[in-house]
C-alpha atoms as a PDB file:
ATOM      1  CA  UNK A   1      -7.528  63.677 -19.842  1.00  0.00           C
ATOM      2  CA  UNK A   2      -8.892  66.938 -21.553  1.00  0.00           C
ATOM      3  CA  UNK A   3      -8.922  69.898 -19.189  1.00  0.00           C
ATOM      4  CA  UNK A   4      -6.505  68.043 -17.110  1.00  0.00           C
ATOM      5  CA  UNK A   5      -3.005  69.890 -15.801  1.00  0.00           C
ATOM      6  CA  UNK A   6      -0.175  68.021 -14.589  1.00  0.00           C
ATOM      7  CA  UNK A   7       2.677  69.568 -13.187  1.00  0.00           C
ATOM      8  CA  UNK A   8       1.504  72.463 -14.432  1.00  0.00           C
ATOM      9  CA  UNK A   9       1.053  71.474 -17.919  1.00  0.00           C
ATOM     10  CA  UNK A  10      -2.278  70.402 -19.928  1.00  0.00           C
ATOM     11  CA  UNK A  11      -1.894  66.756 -19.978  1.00  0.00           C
ATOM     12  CA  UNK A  12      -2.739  66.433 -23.837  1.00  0.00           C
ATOM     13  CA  UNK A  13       0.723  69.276 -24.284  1.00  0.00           C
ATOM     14  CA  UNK A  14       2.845  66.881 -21.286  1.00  0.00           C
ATOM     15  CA  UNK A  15       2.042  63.925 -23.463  1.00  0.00           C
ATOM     16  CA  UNK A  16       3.978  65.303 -26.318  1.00  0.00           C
ATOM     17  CA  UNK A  17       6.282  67.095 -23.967  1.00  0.00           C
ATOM     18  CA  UNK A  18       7.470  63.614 -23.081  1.00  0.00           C
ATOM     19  CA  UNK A  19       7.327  62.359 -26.336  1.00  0.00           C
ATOM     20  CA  UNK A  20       9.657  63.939 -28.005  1.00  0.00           C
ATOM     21  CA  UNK A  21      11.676  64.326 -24.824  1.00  0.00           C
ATOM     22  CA  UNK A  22      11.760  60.431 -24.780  1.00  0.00           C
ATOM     23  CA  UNK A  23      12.438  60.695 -28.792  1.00  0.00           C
ATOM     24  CA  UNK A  24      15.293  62.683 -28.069  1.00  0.00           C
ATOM     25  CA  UNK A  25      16.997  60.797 -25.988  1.00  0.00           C
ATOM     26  CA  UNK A  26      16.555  57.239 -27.092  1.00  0.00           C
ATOM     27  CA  UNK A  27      18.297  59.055 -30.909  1.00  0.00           C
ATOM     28  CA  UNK A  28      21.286  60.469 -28.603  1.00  0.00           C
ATOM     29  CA  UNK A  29      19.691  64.286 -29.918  1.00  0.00           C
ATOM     30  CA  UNK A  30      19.710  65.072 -26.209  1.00  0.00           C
ATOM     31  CA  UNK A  31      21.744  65.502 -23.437  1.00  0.00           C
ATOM     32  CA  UNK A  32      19.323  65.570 -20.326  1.00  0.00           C
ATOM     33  CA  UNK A  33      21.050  68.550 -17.635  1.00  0.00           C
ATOM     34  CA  UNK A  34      19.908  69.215 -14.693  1.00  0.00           C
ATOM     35  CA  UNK A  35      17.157  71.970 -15.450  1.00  0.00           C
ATOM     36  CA  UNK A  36      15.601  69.273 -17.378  1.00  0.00           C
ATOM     37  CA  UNK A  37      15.789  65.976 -14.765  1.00  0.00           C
ATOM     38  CA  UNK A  38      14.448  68.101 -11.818  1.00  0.00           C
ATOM     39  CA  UNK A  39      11.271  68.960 -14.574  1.00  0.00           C
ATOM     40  CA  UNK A  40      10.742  65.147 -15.394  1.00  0.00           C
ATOM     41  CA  UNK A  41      11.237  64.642 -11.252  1.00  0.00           C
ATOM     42  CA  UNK A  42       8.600  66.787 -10.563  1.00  0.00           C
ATOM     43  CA  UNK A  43       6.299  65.605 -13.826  1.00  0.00           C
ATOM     44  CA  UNK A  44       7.027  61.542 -12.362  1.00  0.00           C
ATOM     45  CA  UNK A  45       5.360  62.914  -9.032  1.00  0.00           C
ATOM     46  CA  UNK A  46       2.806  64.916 -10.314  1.00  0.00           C
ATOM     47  CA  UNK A  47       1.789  61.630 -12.014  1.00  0.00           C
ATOM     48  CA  UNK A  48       2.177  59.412  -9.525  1.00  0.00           C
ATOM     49  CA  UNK A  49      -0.319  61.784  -7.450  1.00  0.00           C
ATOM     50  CA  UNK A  50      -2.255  61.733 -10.245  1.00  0.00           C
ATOM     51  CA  UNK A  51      -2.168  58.017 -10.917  1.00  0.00           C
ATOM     52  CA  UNK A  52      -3.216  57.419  -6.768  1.00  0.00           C
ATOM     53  CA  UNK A  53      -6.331  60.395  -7.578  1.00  0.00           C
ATOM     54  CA  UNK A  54      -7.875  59.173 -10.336  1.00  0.00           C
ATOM     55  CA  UNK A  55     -11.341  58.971 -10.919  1.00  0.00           C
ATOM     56  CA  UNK A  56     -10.597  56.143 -13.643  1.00  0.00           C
ATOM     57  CA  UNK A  57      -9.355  52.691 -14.474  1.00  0.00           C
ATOM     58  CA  UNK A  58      -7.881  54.109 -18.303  1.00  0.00           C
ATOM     59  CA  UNK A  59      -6.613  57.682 -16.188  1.00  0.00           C
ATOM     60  CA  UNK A  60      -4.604  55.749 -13.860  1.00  0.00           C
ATOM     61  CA  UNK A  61      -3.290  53.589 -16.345  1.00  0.00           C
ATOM     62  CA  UNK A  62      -2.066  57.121 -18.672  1.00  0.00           C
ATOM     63  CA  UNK A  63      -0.778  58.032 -15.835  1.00  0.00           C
ATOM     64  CA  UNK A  64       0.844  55.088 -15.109  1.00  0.00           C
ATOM     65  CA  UNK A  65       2.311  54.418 -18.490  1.00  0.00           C
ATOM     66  CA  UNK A  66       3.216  58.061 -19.070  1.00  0.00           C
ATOM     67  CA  UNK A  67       5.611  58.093 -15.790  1.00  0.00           C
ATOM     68  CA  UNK A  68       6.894  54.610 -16.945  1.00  0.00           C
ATOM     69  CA  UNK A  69       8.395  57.186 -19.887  1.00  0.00           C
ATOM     70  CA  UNK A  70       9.178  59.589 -17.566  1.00  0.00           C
ATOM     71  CA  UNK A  71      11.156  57.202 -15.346  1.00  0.00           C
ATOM     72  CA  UNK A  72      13.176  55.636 -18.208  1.00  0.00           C
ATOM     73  CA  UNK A  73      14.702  58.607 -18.955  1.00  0.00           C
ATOM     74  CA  UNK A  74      15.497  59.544 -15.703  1.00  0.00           C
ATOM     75  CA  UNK A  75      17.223  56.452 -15.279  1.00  0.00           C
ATOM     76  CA  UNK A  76      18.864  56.318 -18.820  1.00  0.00           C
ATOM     77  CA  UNK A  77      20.201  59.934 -18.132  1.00  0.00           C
ATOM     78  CA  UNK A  78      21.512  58.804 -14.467  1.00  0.00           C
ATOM     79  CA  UNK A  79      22.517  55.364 -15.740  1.00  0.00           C
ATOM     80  CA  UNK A  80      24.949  58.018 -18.523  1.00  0.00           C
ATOM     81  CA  UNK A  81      26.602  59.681 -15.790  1.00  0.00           C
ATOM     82  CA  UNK A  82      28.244  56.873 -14.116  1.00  0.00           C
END
């Protein structure tokens, strides 16, 4: 995924962007607002374009995984308001 940029972001800097994003919240050292969920909406469809374009069994599978991240967040952070 070298070279690659998803939502904007070189996927190798996204990776860890969602890492410790992920990190954060799973230790209760984040509060996810709303500037934040629209960024992981649009990096879950930037990955699920990716996912459908890739050239690559193990890309589509990152891809894949990496939203799986993405999404659990999302719905941790939703799943927290209500």
């Amino acid at each position: 995924m070298r070279g690659v940029e998803i939502a904007g972001t070189n996927a190798q800097e996204l990776d860890a962007e969602i890492t410790s994003c992920v990190s954060a919240v799973l230790t209760r050292r984040l509060k996810v607002d709303g500037r934040m969920e629209r960024r992981l909406v649009d990096i879950s469809s930037a990955l699920s374009d990716k996912e459908a374009a890739a050239d690559s069994v193990i890309a589509a599978e990152y891809c894949h995984r990496l939203n799986q991240l993405v999404n659990t967040v999302l719905t941790e952070t939703r799943a927290g308001r209500a």
